[in-house]
Every structure is written in C-alpha cells, then in structure tokens.
C-alpha atoms as a PDB file:
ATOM      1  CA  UNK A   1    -103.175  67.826 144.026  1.00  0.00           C
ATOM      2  CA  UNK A   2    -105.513  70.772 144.342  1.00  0.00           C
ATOM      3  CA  UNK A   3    -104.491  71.964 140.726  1.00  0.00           C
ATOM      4  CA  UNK A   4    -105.717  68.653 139.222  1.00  0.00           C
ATOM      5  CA  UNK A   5    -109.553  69.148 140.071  1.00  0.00           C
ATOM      6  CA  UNK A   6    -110.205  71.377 137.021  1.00  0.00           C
ATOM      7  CA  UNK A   7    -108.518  69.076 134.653  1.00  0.00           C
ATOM      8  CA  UNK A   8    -110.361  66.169 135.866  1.00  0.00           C
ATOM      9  CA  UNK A   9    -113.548  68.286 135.504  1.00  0.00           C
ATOM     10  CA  UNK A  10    -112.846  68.981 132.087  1.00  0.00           C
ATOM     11  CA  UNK A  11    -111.686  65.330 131.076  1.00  0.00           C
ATOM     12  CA  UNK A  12    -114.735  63.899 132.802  1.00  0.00           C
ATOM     13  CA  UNK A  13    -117.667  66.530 132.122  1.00  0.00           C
ATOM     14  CA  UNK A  14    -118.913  63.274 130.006  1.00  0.00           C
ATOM     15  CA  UNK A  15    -119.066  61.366 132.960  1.00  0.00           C
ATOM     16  CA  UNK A  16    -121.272  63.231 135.031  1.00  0.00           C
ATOM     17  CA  UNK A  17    -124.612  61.109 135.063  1.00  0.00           C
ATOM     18  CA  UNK A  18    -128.184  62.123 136.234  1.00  0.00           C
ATOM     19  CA  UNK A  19    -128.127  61.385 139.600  1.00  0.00           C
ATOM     20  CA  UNK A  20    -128.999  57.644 140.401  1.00  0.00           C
ATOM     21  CA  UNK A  21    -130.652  56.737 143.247  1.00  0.00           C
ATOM     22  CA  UNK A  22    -128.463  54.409 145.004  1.00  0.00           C
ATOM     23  CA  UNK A  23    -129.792  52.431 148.417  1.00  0.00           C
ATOM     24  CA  UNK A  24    -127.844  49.863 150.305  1.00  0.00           C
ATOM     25  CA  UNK A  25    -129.049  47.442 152.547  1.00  0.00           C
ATOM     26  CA  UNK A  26    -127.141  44.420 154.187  1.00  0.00           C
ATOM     27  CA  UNK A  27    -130.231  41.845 152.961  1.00  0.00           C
ATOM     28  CA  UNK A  28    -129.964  43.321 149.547  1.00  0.00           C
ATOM     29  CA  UNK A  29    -127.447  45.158 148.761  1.00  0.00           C
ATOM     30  CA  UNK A  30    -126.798  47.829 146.189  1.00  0.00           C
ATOM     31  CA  UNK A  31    -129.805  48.571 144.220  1.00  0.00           C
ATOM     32  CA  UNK A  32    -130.073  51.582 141.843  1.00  0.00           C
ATOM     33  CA  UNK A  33    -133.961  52.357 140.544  1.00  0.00           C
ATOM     34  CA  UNK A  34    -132.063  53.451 137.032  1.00  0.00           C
ATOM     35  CA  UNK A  35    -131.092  51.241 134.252  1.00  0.00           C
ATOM     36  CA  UNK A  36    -127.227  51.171 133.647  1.00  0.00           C
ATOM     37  CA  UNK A  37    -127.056  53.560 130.692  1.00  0.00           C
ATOM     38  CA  UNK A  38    -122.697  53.935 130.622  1.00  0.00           C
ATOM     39  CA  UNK A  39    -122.453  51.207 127.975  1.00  0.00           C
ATOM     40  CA  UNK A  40    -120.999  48.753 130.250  1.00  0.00           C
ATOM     41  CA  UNK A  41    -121.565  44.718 129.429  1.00  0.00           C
ATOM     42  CA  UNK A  42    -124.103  43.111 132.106  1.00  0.00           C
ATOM     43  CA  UNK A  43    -120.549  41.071 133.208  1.00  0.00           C
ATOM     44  CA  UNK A  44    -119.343  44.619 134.161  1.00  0.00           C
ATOM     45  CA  UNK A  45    -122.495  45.258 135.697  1.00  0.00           C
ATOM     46  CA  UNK A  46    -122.154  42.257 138.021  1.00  0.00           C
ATOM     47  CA  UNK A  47    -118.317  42.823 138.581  1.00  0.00           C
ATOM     48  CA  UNK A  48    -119.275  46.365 140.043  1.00  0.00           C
ATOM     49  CA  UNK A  49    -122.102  45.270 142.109  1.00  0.00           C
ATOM     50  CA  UNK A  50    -120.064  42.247 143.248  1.00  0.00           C
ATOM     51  CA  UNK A  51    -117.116  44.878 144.545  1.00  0.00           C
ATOM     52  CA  UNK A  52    -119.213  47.326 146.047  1.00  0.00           C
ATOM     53  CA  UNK A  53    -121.185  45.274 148.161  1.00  0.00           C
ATOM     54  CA  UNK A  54    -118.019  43.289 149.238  1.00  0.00           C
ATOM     55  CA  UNK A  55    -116.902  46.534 150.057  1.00  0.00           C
ATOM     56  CA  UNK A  56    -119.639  48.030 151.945  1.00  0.00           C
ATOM     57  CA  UNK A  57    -120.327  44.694 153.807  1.00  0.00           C
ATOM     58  CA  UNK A  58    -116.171  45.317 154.819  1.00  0.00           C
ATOM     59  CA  UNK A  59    -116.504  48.766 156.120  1.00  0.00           C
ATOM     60  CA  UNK A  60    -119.658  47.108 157.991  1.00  0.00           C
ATOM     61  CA  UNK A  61    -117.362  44.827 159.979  1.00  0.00           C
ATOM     62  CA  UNK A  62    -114.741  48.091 160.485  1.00  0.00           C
ATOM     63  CA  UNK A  63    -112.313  46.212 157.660  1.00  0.00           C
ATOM     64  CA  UNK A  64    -111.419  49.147 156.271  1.00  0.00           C
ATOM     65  CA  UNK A  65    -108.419  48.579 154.070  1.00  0.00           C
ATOM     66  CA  UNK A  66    -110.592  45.710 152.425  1.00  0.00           C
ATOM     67  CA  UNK A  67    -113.499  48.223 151.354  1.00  0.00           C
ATOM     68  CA  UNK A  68    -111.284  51.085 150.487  1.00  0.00           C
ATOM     69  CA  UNK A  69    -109.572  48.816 147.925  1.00  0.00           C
ATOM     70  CA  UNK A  70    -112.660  47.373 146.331  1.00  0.00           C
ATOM     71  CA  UNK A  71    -113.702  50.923 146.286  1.00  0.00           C
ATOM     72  CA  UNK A  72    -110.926  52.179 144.677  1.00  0.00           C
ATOM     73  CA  UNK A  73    -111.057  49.421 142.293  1.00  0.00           C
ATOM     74  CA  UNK A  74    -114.822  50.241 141.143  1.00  0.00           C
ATOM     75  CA  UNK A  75    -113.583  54.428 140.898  1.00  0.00           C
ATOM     76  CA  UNK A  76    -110.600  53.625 138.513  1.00  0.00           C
ATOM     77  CA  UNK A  77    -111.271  50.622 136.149  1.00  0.00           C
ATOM     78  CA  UNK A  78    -115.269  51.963 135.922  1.00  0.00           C
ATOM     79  CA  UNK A  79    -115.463  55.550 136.483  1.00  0.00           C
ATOM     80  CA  UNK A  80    -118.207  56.190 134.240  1.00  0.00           C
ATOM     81  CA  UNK A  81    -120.579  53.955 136.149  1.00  0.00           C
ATOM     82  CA  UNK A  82    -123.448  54.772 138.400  1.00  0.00           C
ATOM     83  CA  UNK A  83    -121.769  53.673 141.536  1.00  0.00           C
ATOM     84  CA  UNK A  84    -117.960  55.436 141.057  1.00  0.00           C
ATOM     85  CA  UNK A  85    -119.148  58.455 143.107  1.00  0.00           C
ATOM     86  CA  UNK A  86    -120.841  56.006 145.462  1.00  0.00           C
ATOM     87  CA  UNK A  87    -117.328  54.471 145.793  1.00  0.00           C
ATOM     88  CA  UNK A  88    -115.764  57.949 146.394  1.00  0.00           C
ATOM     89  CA  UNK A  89    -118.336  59.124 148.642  1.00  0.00           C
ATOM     90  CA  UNK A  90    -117.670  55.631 151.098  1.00  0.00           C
ATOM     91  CA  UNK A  91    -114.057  56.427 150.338  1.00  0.00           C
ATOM     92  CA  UNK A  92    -114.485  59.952 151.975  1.00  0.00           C
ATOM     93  CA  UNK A  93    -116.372  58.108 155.162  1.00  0.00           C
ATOM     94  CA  UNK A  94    -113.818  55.836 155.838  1.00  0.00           C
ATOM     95  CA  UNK A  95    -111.339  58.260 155.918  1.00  0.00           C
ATOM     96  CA  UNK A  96    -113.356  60.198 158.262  1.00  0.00           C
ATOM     97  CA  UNK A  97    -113.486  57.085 160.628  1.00  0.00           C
ATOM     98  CA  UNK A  98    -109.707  57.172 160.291  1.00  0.00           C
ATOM     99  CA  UNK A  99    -109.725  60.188 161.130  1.00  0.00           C
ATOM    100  CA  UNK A 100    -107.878  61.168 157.736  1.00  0.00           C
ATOM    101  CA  UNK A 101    -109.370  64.416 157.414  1.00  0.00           C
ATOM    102  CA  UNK A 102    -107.397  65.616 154.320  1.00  0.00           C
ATOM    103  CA  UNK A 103    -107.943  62.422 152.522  1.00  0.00           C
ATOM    104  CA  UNK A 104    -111.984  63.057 153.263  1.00  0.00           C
ATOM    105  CA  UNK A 105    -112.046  66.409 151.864  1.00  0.00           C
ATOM    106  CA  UNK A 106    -110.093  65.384 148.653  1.00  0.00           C
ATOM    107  CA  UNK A 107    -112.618  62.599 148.170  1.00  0.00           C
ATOM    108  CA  UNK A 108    -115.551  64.553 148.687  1.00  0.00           C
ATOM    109  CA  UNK A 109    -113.823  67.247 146.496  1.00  0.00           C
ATOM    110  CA  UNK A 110    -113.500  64.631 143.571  1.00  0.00           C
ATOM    111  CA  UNK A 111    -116.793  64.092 143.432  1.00  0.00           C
ATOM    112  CA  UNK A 112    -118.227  66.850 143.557  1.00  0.00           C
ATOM    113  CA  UNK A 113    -116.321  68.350 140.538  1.00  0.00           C
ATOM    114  CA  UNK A 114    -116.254  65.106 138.580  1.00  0.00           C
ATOM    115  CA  UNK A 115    -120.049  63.862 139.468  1.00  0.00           C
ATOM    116  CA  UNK A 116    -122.045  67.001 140.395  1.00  0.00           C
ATOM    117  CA  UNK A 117    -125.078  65.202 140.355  1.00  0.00           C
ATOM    118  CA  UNK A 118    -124.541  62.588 142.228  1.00  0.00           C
ATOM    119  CA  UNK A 119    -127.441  62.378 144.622  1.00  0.00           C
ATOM    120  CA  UNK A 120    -125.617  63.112 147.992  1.00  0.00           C
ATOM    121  CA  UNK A 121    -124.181  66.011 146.328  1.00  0.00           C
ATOM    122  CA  UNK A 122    -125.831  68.433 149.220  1.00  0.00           C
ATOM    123  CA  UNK A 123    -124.670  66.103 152.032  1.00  0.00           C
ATOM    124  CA  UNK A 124    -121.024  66.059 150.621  1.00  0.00           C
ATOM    125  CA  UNK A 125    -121.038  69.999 150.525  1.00  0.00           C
ATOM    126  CA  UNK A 126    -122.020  69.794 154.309  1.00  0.00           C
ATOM    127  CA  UNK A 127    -119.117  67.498 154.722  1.00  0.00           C
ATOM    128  CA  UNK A 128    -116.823  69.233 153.387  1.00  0.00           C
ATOM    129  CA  UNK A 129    -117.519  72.798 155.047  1.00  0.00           C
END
C-alpha cells in the first residue's frame, strides 16, 4: 500500500488546496472562513457539510462505523474539497480510538502527501512519529 503514496501524490498535486481553516462545533458545526473555490455546485456544498457533520456528531456519541463511513464517503466522491483531508484526518482519530494503529498512520500518511497544506499538517506529523 506503501508504494501507492507517490502515485497518489502525483495524480493529486492539483488537489492540494491552501490550507482552510476548518472549526467544528456541536451548536454549529463545520464552518470554513474560505469560500469553496474546487468548482463544486452549492448542492455539493451542502451534501458535504451535511455528511461531515453527521459524521462528526457520530464519532461524538462513540458511533464509529457511522462517522467513518460518512467520512469515507466525503474523501472518495469529493476529494478535491476543503473538508476531504478533514475527513481523513477524523478517519486517522477514530482509528486511534480503535486502537487501529496501522490504519492511523496510513490515514495520516494520505494526507499528508495528498493535502500538504492542510492546516493540521504539523499535528499529523506529531501523530504519526
């Protein structure tokens, strides 16, 4: 699996966004101070918000299956959005509550290749070593 980090780097060098500055709160939610700027339709934009904050709000209640499927969802069908490395990075904390160690690093790997910028990108290095 190792061997496929470089070729996802090079497919995705596109992808990798300024960092957005991403805050979650249970009143509120997911709220980014950036404007959307991957092309998606403001449907999308809803869709995403919609499955990220159904899946933070499961991880919340320790429903972890639940949130790492929305996550998932949000990383594969939307990977150039603002909040697929925020869906990896909660990916790589619930697998450290499962104590899935290897499953952590990979996700924390992934985005720090494929989104360097992402704004936790110093906190993921400290994860991961």
């Amino acid at each position: 699996m190792r061997f496929l980090y470089p070729i996802f780097t090079f497919l995705f060098a596109a992808v990798s966004l300024n960092a957005a500055n991403l805050t979650w709160s249970p009143d509120t939610g997911y709220v980014s101070d950036e404007v959307e700027l991957s092309g998606l339709l403001p449907e999308e934009i809803s869709k995403i918000l919609r499955w990220m904050n159904d899946a933070r709000a499961a991880e919340e209640k320790g429903r972890y299956k639940t949130a790492l499927g929305k996550y998932k969802r949000v990383q594969k069908k939307f990977p150039k959005s603002q909040y697929a490395p925020e869906a990896i990075y909660r990916t790589a904390q619930i697998q450290l509550k499962r104590n899935k160690i290897d499953h952590a690093f990979e996700a924390f790997e992934l985005v720090s290749f494929v989104y360097p910028n992402y704004g936790s990108f110093n906190e993921i290095i400290g994860e991961m070593y």
